[in-house]
Protein backbone atom coordinates (compact mmCIF):
# COMPACT_ATOMS: atom_id res chain seq x y z
CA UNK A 1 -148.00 -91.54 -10.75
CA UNK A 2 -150.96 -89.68 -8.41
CA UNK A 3 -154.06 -88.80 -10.03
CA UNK A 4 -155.28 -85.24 -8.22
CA UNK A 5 -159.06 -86.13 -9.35
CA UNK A 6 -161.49 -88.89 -9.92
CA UNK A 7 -164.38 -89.18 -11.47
CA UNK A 8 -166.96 -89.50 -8.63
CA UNK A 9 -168.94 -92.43 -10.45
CA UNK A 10 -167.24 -94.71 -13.11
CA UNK A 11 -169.64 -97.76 -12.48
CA UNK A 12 -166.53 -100.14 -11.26
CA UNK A 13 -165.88 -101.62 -8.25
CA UNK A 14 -163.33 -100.27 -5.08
CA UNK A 15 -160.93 -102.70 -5.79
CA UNK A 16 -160.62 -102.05 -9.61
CA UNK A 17 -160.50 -98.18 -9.04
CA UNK A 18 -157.26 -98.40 -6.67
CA UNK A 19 -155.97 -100.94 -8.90
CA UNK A 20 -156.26 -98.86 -11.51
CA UNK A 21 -154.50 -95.95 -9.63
CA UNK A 22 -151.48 -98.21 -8.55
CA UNK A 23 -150.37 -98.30 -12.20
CA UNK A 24 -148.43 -96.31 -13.76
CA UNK A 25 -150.96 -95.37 -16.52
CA UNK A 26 -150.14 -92.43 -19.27
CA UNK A 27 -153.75 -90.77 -18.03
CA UNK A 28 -156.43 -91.80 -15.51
CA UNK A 29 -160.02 -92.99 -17.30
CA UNK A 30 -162.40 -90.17 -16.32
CA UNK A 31 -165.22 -91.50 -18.97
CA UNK A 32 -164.57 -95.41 -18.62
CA UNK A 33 -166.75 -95.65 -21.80
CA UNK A 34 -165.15 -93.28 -23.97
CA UNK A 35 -161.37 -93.88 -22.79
CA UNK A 36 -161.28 -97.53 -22.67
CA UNK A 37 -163.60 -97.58 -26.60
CA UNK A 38 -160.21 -97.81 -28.51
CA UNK A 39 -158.30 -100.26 -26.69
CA UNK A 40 -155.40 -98.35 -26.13
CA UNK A 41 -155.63 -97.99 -22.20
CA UNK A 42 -156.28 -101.38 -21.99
CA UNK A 43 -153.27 -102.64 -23.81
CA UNK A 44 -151.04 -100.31 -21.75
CA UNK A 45 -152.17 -101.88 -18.71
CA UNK A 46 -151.33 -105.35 -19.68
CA UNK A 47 -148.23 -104.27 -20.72
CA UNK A 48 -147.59 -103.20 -17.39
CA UNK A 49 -147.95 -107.16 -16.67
CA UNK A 50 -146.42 -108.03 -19.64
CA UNK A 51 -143.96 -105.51 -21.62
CA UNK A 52 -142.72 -107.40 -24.45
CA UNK A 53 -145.91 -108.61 -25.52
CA UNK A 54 -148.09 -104.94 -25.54
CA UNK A 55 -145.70 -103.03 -26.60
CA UNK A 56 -146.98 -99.61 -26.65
CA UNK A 57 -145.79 -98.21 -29.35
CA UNK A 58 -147.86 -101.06 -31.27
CA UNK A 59 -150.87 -99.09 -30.47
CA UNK A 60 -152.77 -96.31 -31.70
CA UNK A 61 -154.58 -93.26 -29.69
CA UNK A 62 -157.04 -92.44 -32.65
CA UNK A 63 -160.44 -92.98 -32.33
CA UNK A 64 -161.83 -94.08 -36.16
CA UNK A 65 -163.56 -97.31 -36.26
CA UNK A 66 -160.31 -98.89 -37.67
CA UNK A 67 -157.92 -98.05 -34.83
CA UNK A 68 -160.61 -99.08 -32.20
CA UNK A 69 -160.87 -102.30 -34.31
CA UNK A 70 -156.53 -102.95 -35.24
CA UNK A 71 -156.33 -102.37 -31.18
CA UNK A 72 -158.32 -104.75 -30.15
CA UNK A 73 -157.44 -107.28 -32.76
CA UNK A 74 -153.63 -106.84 -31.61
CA UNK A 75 -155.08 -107.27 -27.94
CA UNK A 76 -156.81 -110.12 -28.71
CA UNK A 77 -153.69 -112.18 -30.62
CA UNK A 78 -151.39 -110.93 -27.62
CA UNK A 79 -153.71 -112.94 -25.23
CA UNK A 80 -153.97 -116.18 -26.81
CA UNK A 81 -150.19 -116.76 -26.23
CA UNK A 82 -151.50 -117.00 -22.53
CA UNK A 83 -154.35 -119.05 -23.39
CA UNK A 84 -156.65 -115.82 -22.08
CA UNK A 85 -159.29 -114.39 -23.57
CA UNK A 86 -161.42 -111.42 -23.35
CA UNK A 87 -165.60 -111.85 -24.09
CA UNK A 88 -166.51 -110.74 -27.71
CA UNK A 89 -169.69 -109.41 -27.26
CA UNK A 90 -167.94 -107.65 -24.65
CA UNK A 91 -165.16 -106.32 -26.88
CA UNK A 92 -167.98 -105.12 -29.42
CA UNK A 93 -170.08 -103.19 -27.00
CA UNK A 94 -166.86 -101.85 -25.65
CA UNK A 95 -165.84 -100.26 -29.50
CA UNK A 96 -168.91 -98.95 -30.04
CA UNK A 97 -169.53 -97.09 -25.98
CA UNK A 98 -172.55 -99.83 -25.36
CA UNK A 99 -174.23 -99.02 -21.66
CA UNK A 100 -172.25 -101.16 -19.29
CA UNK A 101 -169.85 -102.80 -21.74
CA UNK A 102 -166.57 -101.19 -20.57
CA UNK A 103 -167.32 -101.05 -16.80
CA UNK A 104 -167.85 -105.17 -17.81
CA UNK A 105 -164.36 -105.50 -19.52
CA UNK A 106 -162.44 -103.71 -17.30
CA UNK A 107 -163.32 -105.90 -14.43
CA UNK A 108 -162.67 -108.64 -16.40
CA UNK A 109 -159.11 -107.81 -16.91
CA UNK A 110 -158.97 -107.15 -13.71
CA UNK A 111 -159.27 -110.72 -13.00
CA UNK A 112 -157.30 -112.15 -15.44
CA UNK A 113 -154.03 -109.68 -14.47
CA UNK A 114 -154.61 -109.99 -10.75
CA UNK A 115 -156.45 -113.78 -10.31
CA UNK A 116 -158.95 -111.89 -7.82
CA UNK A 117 -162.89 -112.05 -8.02
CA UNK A 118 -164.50 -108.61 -7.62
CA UNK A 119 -166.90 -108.69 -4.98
CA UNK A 120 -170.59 -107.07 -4.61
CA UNK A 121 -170.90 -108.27 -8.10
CA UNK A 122 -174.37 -107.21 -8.90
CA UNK A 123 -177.12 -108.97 -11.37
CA UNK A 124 -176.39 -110.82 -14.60
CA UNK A 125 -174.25 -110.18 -17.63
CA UNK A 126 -175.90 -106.32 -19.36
CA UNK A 127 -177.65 -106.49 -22.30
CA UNK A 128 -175.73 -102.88 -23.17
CA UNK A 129 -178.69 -101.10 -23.73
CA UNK A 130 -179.83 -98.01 -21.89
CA UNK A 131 -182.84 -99.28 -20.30
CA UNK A 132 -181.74 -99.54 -16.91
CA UNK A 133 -181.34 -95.90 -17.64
CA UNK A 134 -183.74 -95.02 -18.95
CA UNK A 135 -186.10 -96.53 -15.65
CA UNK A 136 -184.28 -94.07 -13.70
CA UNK A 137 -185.95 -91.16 -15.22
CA UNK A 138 -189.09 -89.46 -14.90
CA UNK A 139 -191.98 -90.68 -17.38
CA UNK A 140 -191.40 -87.67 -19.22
CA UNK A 141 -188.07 -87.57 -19.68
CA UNK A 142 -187.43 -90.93 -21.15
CA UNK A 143 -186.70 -91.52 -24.73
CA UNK A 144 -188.85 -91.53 -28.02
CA UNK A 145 -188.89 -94.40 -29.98
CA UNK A 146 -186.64 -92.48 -32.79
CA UNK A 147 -184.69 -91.93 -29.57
CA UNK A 148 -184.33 -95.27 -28.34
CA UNK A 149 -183.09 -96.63 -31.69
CA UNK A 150 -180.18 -93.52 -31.96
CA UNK A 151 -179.40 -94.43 -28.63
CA UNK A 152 -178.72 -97.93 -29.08
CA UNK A 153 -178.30 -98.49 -32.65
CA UNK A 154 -174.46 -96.47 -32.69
CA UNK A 155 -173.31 -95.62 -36.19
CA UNK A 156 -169.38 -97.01 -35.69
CA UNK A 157 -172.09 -100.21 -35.40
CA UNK A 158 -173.94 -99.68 -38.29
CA UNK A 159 -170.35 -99.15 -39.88
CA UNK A 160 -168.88 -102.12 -38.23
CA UNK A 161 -171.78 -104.38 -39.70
CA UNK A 162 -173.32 -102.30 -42.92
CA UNK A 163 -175.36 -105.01 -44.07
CA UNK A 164 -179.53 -103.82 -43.83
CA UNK A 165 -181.46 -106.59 -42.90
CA UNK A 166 -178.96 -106.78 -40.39
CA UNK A 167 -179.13 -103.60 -38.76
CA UNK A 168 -183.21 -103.58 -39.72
CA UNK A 169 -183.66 -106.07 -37.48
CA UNK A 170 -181.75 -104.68 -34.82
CA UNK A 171 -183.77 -101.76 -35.18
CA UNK A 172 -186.65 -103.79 -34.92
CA UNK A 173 -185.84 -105.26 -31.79
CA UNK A 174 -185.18 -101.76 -29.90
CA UNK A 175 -188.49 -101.10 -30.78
CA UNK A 176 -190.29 -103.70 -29.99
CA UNK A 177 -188.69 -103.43 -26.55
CA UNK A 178 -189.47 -99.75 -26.30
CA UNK A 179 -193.00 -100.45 -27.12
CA UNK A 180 -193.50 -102.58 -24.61
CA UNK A 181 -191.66 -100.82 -22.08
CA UNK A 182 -194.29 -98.08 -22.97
CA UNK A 183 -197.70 -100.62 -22.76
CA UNK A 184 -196.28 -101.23 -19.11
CA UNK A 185 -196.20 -97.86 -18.41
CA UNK A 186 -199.85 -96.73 -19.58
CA UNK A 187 -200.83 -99.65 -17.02
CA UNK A 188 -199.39 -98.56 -14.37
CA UNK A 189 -200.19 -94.87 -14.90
CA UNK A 190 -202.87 -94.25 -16.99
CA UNK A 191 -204.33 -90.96 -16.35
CA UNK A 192 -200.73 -89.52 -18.10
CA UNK A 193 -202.02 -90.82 -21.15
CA UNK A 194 -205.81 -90.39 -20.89
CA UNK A 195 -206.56 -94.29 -21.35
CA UNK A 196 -210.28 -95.11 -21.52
CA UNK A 197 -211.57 -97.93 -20.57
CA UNK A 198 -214.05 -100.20 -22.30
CA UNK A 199 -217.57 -100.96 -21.51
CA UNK A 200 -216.04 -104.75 -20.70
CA UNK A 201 -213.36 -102.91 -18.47
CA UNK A 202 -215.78 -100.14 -16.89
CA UNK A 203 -218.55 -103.15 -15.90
CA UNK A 204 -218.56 -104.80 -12.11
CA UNK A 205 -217.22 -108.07 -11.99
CA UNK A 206 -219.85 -109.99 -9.67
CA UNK A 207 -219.21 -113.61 -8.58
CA UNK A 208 -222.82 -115.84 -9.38
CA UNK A 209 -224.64 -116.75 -7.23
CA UNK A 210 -225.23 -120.67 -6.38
CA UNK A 211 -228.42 -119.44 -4.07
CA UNK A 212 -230.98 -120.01 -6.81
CA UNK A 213 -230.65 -123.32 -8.16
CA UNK A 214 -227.79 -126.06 -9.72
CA UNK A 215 -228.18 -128.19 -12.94
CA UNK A 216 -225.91 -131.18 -13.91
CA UNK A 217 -223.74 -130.01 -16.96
CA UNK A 218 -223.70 -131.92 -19.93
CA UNK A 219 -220.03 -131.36 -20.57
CA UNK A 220 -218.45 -131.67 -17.08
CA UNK A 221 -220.92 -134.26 -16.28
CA UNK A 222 -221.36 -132.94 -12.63
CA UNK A 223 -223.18 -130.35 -10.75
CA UNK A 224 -222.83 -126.63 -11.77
CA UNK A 225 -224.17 -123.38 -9.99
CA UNK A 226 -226.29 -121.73 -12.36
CA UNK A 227 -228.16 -118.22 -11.72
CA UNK A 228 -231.00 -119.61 -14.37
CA UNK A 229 -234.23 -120.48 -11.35
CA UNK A 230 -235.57 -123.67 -12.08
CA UNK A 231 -239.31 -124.45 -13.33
CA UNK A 232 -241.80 -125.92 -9.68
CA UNK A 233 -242.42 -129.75 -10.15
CA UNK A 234 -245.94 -129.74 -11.87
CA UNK A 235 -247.89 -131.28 -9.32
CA UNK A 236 -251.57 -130.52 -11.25
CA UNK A 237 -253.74 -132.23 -13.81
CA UNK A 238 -251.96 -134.34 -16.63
CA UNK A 239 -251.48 -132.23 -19.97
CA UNK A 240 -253.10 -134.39 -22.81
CA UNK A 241 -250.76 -132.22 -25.03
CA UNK A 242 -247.69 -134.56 -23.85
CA UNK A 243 -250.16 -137.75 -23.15
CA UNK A 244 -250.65 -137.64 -27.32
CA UNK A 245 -246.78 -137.19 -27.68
CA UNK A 246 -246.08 -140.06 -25.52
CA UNK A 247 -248.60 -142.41 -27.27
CA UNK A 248 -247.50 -141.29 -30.68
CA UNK A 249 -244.25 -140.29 -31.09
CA UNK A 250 -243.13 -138.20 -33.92
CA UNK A 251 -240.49 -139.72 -36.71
């Protein structure tokens, strides 16, 4: 079968893009994330490899969080007959269209069908958020907090996994990491958000001076440079003040 268009940027590799146009597929991924969510592409192609254990007819094109999850559950029972398996966290970001997660899989089948490593293999493992993203765009066109947690907090996941503390603390995480993604930002440009400085912050930062005199510090027990000037020797008359404290000391 020839595909007459490609998507100009799928996130995967040369190699995996021709391989993926030398089978006979029923339809050519255009949105990797969206086409490969319910499984269905991805069983076809291993029953390309192996017909009598994805058969397609066992799969379903629908796109409810219960196909997406019977597809990849048949998937997943058809490759343990092979001793194979496919990453779960990578299965779960792939159901629910996680940043990264079906580029991720892809490849990975890739491997197992074909026993080739992809090269120019870039960076670790994605978290399958859309920070990476979201550096890529001007200051004022990144996300809200609200934002950040619609973004990465799907609903099919929220569905998936209804329990609250759960999902609260997932929540809590995104924004915890949007937060700080934000303090970075008012560091390194501040005059976007009008920061002002403290008195501490505002103040020169001068190094002392050791030009005026040393003492011997109790606590380190050495010599420290001190900006207090230190008191002349008393070279005059004795003071009969300290004579009558020497002679009769108090207590």
């Amino acid at each position: 079968m020839y595909y007459e268009q490609c998507p100009k940027k799928t996130g995967l590799p040369r190699e995996v893009l021709q391989w993926l146009q030398s089978l006979d597929l029923s339809f050519y991924p255009k949105n990797i994330r969206r086409d490969v969510s319910n499984g269905y592409l991805v069983a076809e192609i291993f029953s390309h490899y192996y017909p009598h254990d994805f058969p397609k007819h066992s799969y379903d094109k629908g796109t409810s969080l219960n196909v997406k999850q019977r597809n990849w559950r048949l998937i997943e029972q058809s490759l343990q007959k092979y001793n194979q398996e496919l990453m779960k966290e990578v299965i779960e970001g792939t159901i629910h269209c996680k940043p990264g997660a079906a580029e991720l899989l892809v490849q990975e089948v890739y491997t197992i069908l074909t026993n080739k490593s992809i090269r120019d293999v870039k960076g670790p493992v994605s978290d399958f958020t859309d920070q990476e993203y979201q550096r890529l765009l001007p200051s004022l066109a990144r996300s809200t907090a609200s934002k950040a947690i619609k973004n990465n907090l799907k609903t099919t996941e929220i569905m998936a996994e209804p329990d609250i503390s759960t999902n609260q603390m997932k929540a809590e995480i995104i924004l915890h990491r949007h937060l700080k993604n934000k303090a970075a930002e008012r560091t390194v440009n501040p005059g976007r958000f009008k920061v002002k400085h403290n008195l501490g912050q505002l103040a020169a930062k001068k190094p002392p001076s050791q030009e005026k005199g040393c003492f011997n510090s109790p606590l380190s027990g050495g010599t420290t440079s001190s900006n207090v000037v230190l008191p002349p020797t008393w070279t005059g008359a004795a003071d009969p003040f300290m004579e009558n404290m020497v002679r009769h000391p108090t207590g």
